[in-house]
Protein backbone atom coordinates (compact mmCIF):
# COMPACT_ATOMS: atom_id res chain seq x y z
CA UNK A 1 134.10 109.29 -195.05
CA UNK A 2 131.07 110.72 -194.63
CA UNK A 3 132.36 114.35 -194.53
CA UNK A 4 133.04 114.51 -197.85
CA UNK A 5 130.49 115.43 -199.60
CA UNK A 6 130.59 116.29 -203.68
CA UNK A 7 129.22 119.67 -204.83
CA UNK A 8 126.67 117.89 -207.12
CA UNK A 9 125.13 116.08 -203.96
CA UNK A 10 125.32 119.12 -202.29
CA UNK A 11 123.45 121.33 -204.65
CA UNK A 12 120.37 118.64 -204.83
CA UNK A 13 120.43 119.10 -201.00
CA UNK A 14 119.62 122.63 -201.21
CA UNK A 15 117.40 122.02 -203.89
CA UNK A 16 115.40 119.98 -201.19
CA UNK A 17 114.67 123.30 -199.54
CA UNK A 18 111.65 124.33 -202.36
CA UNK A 19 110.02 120.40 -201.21
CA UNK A 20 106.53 120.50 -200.15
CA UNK A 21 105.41 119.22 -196.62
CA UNK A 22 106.82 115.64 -196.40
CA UNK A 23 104.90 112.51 -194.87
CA UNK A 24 107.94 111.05 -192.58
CA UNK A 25 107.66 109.77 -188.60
CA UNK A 26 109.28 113.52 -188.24
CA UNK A 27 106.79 115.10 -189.36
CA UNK A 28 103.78 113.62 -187.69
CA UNK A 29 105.63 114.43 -184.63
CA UNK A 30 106.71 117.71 -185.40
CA UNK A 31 102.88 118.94 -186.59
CA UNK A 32 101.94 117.41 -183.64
CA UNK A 33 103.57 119.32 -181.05
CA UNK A 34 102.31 122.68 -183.14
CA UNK A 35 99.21 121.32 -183.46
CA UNK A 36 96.50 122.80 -180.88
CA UNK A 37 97.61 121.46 -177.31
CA UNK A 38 101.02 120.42 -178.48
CA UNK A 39 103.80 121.75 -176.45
CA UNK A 40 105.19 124.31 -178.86
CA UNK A 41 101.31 125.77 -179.80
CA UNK A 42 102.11 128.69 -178.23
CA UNK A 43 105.83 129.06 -179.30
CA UNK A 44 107.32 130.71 -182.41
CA UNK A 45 109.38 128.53 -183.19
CA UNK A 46 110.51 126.59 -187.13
CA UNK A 47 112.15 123.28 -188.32
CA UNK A 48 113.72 122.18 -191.69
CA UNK A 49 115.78 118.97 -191.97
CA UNK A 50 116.61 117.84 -195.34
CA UNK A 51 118.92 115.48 -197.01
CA UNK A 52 121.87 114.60 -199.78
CA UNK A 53 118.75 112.99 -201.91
CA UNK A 54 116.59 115.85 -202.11
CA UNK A 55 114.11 114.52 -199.63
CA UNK A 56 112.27 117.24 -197.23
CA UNK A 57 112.57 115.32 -194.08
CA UNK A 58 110.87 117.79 -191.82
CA UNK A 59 109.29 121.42 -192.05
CA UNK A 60 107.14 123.29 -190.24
CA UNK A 61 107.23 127.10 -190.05
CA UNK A 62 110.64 126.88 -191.85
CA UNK A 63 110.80 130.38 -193.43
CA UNK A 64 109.88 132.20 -189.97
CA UNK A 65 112.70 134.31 -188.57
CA UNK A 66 113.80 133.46 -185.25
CA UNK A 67 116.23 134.23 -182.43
CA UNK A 68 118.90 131.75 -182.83
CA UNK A 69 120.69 131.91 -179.72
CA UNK A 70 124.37 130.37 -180.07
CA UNK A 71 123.21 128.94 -183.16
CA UNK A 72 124.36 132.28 -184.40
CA UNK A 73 128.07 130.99 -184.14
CA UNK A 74 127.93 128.87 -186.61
CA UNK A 75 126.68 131.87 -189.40
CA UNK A 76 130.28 133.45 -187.40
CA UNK A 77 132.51 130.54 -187.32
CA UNK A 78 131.98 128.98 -191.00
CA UNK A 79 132.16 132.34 -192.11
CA UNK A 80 135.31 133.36 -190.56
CA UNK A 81 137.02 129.70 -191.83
CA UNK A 82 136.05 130.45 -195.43
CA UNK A 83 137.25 134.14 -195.59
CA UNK A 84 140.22 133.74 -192.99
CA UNK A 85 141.14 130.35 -193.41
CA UNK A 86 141.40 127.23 -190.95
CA UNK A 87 145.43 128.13 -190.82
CA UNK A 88 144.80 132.00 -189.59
CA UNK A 89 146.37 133.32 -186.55
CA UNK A 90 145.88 136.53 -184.39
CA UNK A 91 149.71 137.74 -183.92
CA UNK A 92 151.02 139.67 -180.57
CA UNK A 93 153.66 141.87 -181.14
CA UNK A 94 156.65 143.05 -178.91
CA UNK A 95 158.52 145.93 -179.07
CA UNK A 96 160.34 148.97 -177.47
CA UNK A 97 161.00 152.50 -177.47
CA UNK A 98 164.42 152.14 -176.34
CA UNK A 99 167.93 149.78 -177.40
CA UNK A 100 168.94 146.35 -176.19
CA UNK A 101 172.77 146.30 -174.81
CA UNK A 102 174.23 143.47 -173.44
CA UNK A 103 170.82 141.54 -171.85
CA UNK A 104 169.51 144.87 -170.79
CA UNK A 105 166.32 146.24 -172.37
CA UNK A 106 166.86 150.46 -171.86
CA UNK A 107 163.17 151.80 -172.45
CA UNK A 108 160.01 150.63 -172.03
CA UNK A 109 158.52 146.94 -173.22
CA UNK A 110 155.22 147.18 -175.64
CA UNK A 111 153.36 144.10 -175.65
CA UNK A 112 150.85 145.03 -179.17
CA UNK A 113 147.88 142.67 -179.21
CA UNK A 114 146.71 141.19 -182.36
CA UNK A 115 143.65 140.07 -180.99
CA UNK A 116 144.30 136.76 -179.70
CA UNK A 117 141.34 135.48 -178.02
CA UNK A 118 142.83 132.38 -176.28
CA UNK A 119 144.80 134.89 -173.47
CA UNK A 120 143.58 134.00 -169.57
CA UNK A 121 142.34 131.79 -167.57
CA UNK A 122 138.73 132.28 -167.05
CA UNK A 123 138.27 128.65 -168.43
CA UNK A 124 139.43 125.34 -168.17
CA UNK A 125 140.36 124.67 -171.51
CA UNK A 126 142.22 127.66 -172.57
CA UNK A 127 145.86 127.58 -173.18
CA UNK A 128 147.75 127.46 -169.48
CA UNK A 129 149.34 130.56 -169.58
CA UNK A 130 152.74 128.76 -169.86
CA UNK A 131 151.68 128.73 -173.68
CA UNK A 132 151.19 132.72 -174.95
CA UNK A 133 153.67 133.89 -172.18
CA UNK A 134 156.23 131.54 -173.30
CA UNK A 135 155.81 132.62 -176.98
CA UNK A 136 156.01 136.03 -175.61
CA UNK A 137 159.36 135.04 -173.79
CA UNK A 138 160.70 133.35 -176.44
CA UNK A 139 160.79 137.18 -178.55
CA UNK A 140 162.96 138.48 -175.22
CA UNK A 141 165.28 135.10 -175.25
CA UNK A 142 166.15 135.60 -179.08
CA UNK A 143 166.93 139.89 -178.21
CA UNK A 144 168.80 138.01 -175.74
CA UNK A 145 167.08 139.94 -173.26
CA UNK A 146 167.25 139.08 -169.72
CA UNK A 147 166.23 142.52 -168.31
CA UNK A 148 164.26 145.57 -168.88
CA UNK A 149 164.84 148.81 -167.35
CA UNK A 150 161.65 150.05 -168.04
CA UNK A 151 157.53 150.13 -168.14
CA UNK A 152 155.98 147.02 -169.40
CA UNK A 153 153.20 148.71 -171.19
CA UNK A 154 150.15 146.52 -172.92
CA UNK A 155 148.21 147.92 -176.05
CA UNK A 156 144.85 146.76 -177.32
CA UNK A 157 144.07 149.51 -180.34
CA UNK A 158 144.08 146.49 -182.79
CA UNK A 159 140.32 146.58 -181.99
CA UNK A 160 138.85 149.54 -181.26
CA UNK A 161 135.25 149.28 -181.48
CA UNK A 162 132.46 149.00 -178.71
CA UNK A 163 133.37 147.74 -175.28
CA UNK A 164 130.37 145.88 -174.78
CA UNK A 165 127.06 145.46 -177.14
CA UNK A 166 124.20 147.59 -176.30
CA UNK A 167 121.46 144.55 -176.83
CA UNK A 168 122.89 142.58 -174.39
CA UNK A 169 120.37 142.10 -171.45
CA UNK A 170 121.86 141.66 -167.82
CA UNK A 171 120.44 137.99 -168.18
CA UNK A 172 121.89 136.89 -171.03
CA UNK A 173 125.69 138.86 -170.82
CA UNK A 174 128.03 137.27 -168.81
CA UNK A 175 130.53 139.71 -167.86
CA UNK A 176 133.49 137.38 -168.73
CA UNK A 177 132.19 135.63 -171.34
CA UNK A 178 130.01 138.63 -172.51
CA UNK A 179 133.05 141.41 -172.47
CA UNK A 180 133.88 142.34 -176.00
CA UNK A 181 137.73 141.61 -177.44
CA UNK A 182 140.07 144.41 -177.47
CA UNK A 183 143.16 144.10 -179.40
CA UNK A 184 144.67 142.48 -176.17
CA UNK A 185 142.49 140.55 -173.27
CA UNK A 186 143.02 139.16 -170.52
CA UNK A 187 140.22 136.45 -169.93
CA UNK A 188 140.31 136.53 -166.01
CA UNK A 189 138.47 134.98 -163.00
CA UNK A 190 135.19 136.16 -162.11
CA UNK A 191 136.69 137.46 -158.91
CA UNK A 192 140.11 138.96 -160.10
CA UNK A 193 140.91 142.29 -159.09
CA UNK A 194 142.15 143.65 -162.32
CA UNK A 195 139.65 144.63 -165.00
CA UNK A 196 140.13 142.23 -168.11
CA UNK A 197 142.09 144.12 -170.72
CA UNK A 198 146.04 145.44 -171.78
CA UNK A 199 146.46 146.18 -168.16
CA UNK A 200 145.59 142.63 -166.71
CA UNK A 201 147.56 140.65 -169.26
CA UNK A 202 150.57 142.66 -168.89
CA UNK A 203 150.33 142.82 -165.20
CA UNK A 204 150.03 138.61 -165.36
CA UNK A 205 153.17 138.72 -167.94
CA UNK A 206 154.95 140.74 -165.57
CA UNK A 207 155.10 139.01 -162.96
CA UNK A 208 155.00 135.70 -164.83
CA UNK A 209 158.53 137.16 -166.39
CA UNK A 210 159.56 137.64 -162.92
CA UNK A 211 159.17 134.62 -161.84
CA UNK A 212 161.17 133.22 -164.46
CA UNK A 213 163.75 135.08 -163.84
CA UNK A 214 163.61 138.38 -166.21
CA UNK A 215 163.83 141.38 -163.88
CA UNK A 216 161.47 144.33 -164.35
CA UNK A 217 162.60 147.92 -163.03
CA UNK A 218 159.30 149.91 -163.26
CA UNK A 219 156.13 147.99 -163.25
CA UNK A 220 153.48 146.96 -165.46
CA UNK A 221 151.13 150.41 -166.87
CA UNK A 222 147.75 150.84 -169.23
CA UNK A 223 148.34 151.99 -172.66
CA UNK A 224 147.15 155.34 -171.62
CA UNK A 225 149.11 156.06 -169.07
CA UNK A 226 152.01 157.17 -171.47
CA UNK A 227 152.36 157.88 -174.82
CA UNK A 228 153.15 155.68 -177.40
CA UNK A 229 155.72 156.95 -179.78
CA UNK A 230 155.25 157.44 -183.72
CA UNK A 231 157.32 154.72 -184.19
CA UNK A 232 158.85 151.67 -181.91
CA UNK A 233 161.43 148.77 -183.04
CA UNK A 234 160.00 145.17 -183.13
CA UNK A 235 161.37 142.82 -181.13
CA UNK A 236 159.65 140.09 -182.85
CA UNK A 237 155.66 138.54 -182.55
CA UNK A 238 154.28 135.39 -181.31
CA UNK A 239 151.09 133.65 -183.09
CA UNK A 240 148.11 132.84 -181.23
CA UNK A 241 146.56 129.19 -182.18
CA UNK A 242 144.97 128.17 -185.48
CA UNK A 243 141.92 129.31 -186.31
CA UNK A 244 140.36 125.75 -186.37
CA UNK A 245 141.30 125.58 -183.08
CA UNK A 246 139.70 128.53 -181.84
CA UNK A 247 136.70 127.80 -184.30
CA UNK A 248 136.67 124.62 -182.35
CA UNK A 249 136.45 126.28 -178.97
CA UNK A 250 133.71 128.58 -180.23
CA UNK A 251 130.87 125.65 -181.15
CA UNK A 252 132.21 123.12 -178.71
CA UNK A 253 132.33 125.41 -175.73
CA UNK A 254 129.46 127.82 -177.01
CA UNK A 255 132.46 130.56 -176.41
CA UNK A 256 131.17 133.88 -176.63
CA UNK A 257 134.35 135.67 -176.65
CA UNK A 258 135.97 133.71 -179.32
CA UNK A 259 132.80 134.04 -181.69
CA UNK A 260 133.02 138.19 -181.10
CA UNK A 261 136.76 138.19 -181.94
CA UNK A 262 136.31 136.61 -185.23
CA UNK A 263 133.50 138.77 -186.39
CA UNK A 264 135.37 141.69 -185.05
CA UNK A 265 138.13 140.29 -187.39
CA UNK A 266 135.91 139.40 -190.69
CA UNK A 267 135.03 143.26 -190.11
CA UNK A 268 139.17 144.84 -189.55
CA UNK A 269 138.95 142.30 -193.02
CA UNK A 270 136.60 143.21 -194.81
CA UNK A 271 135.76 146.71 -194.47
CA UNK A 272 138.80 148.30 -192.38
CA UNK A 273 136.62 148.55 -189.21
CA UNK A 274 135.60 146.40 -186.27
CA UNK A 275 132.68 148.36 -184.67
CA UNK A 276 129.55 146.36 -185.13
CA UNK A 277 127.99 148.15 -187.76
CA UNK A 278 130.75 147.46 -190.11
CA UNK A 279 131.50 143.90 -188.40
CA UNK A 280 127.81 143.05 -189.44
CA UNK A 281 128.26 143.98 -192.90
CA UNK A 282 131.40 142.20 -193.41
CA UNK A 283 129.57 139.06 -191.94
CA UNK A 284 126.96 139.81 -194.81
CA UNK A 285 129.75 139.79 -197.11
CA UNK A 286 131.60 137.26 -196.02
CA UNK A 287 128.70 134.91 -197.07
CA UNK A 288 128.92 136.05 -200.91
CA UNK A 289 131.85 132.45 -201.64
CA UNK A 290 128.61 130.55 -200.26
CA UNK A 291 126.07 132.03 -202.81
CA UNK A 292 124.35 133.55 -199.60
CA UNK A 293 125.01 137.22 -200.13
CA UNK A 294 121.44 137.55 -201.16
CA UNK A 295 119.64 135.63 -198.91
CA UNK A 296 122.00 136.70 -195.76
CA UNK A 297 119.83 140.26 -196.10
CA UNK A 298 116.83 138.40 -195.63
CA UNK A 299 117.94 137.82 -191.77
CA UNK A 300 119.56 140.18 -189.26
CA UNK A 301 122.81 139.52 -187.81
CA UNK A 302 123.82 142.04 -184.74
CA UNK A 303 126.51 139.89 -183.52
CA UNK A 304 128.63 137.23 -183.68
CA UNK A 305 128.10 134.91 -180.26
CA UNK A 306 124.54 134.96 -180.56
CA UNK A 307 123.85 137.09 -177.46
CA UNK A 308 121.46 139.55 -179.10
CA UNK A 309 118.26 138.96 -179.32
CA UNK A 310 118.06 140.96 -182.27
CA UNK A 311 119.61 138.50 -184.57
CA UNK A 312 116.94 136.61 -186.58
CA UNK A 313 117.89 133.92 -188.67
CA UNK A 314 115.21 131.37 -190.10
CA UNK A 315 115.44 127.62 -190.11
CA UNK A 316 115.05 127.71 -193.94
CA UNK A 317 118.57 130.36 -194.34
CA UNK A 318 120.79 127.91 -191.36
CA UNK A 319 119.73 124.77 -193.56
CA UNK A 320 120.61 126.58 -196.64
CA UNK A 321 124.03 127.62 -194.83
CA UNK A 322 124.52 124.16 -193.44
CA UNK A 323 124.50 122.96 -197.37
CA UNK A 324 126.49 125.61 -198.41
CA UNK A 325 129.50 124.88 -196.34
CA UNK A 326 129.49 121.20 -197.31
CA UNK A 327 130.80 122.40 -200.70
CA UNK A 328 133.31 124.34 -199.12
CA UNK A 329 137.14 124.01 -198.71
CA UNK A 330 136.71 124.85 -195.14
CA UNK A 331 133.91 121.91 -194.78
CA UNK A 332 136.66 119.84 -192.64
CA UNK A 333 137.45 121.83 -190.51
CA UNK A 334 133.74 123.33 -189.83
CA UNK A 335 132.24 119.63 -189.29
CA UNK A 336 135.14 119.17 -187.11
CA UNK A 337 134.70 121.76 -185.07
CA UNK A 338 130.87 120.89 -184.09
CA UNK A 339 129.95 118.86 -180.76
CA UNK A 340 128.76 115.54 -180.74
CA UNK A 341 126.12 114.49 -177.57
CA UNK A 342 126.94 112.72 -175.08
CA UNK A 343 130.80 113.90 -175.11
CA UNK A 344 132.47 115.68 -172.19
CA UNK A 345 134.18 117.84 -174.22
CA UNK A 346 131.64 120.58 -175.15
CA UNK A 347 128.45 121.58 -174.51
CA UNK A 348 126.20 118.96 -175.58
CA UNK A 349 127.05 116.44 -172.66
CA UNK A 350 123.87 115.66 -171.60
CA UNK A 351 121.86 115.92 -174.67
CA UNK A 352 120.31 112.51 -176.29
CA UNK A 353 120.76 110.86 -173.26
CA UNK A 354 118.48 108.11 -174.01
CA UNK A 355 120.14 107.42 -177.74
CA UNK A 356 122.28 104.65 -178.19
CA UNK A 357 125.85 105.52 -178.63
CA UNK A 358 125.74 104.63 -182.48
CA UNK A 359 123.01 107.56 -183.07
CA UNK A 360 124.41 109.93 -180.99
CA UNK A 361 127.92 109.54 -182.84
CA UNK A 362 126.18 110.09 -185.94
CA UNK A 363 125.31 113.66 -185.05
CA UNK A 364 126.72 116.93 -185.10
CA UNK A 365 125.14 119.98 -184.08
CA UNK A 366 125.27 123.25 -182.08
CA UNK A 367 123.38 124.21 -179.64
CA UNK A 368 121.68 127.76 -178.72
CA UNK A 369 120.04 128.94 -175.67
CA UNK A 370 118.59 131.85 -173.73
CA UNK A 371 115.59 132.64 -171.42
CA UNK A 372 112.97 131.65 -173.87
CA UNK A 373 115.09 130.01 -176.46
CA UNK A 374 116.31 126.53 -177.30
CA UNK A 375 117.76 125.75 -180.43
CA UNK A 376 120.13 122.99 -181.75
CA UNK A 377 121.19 122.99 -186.23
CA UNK A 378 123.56 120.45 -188.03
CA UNK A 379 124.21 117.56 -189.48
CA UNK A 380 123.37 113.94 -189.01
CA UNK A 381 125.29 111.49 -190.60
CA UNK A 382 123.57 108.22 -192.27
CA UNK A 383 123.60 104.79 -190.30
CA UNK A 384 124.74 103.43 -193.63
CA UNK A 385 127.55 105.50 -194.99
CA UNK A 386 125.57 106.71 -197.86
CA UNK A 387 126.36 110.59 -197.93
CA UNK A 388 122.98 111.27 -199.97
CA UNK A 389 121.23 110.89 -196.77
CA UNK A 390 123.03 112.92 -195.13
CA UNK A 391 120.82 115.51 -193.11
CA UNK A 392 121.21 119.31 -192.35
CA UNK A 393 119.03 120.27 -189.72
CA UNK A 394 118.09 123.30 -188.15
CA UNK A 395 115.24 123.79 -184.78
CA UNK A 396 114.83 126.83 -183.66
CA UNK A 397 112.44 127.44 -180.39
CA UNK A 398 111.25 131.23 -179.42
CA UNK A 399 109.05 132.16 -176.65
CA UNK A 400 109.14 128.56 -174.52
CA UNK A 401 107.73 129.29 -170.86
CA UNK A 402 107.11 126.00 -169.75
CA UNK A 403 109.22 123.53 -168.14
CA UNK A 404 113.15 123.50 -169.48
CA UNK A 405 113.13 119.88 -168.63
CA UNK A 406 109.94 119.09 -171.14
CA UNK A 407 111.42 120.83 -173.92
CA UNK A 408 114.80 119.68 -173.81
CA UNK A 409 113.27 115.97 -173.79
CA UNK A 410 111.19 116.89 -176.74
CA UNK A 411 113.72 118.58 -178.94
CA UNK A 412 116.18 115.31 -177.90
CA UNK A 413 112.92 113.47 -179.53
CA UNK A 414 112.50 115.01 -182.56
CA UNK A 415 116.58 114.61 -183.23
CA UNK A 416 116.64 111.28 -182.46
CA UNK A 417 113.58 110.57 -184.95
CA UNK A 418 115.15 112.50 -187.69
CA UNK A 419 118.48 110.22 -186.87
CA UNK A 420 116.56 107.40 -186.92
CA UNK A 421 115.31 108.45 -190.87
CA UNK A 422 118.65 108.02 -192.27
């Protein structure tokens, strides 16, 4: 019940964000560790937590912009839910330069990504690829098509812009996880032999089709090994999962790919293109339904995983965003799609370790981190049910080079006290 928030209790909690320095258990602890010889005196780093009521729970440096790590996918995901919708889907199309007779395909098979990010199986928890190739097969089954005496020939123009981000450090890019979506991926094992891309997933549909039977006469080519006519007759097109789901997959599992696809799609949206210069702006603009066009040019967004260290988003602008989507139509599905600690299911497993289950089911957040960086923004629910004390949070660490294990057990201390003030 708590989730659903009214947009008059909403609006006071943004109000909250002009508050002047609270007195709270939060705070003391918070000024302490900034304070000369606290652990973060050294850091840039900014806090804001601030509730349904109007109460300023916690600030300290809360206007300071700040590398947010993979607290940049939530900017991308809530985004991408109010301007795409919870119900989007990224559609792969099949079709062929040649004629169907009988249950023979004559010409070549074009399997036309739409961008679906959910294609491999780099990861545990994406689709087995039983689930997109069977969609895929499905298309051939209702052409009542049982062979092809052709090329099976993937294309990924449906993105077209840069193959991998120039601010990505060696570090901080991991090759899978780090590659940028083309229009169709293939999100393979760290040791396969074929480069991700058209030419992996229709070499893995290939011989997946094989094995079920559907006979393929010449092989499995890239795009650009032959031309693609003018024009080609659809088959028919199979739809990736919702976007909730893959919204879902982004925050829970901190999944870089998925977070690039959608900004790469708010940008095909939004301005026709899905290089990053135009993917940026559309992320801008995709802000105006929250009343955060303005404020959005205050901070820099240069992707949409977080991977850059040239994003800089302030503590101050997440809180303001983590208020603004609670008046949304896409709140639902947002909230839903954030981790809660403790749980196997995402990334926040061993965070609040020491909480009792009760707190730690109260919370909601996403985590962000990098050499340097440690940062964790959402919601807390009240102990009591009463949505006004709800609190949107948002910490945001820069410049840490002391021991991961002390700051991690600090930052799980400062959540838990804010917890423990609703």
């Amino acid at each position: 019940m708590q989730r659903f928030f009214t947009i008059i209790l909403s609006l006071t909690l943004c109000a909250a964000l002009h508050a002047g320095t609270p007195n709270t258990a939060t705070q003391r602890k918070a000024a302490a560790l900034d304070a000369p010889g606290g652990l973060l005196e050294c850091c840039n780093w900014g806090l804001l937590a601030v509730n349904a009521k109007g109460d300023t729970i916690a600030k300290i440096n809360s206007k300071r912009r700040l590398v947010p790590a993979s607290n940049m996918k939530l900017i991308t995901t809530g985004a991408a839910l109010i301007n795409l919708g919870g119900g989007h889907t990224f559609k792969t199309t099949l079709a062929t330069d040649g004629q169907v007779r009988d249950t023979t395909l004559y010409g070549n098979l074009y399997i036309i990504g739409g961008g679906d990010p959910l294609i491999g199986d780099l990861f545990s928890y994406l689709p087995k690829k039983d689930v997109p190739f069977g969609k895929w097969k499905k298309v051939l089954d209702d052409n009542g098509i049982k062979r092809v005496e052709g090329y099976v020939i993937g294309n990924g123009d449906y993105f077209n812009g840069e193959q991998y981000h120039t601010d990505w450090s060696n570090e901080d890019g991991h090759s899978k996880d780090g590659v940028l979506p083309v229009g169709l991926t293939w999100r393979g094992k760290m040791d396969a032999p074929l480069p991700d891309g058209p030419y992996a997933a229709t070499v893995h549909f290939k011989e997946w089709l094989e094995g079920k039977g559907v006979a393929i006469s010449r092989g499995a080519v890239p795009a650009d090994m032959l031309e693609t006519p003018d024009t080609l007759i659809t088959l028919g097109s199979a739809s990736s999962a919702n976007l909730r789901t893959i919204v879902s997959i982004a925050n829970h599992q901190s999944d870089n790919f998925c977070a690039e696809t959608l900004i790469k799609a708010l940008g095909k949206k939004l301005t026709g293109q899905d290089d990053y210069s135009h993917a940026c702006t559309a992320l801008h603009r995709a802000l105006s339904p929250l009343g955060l066009a303005v404020a959005s040019q205050k901070m820099r967004f240069a992707d949409g995983s977080g991977l850059s260290r040239k994003n800089y988003i302030s503590p101050d602008f997440m809180v303001r965003f983590l208020c603004s989507m609670q008046k949304s139509k896409s709140f639902n599905d947002f909230y839903n799609s954030l981790p809660r600690p403790g749980r196997s299911d995402g990334t926040l497993k061993n965070r609040l370790p020491k909480a009792p289950a009760e707190l730690k089911n109260r919370v909601r957040m996403k985590s962000g981190s990098m050499a340097g960086v440690r940062c964790f923004s959402g919601y807390i629910d009240p102990s009591n049910g009463d949505p006004s004390r709800t609190i949107a949070f948002s910490i945001m660490v820069n410049n840490y080079v002391g021991s991961s294990n002390d700051l991690a057990r600090t930052l799980d201390e400062l959540i838990i006290s804010l917890a423990n003030e609703n």
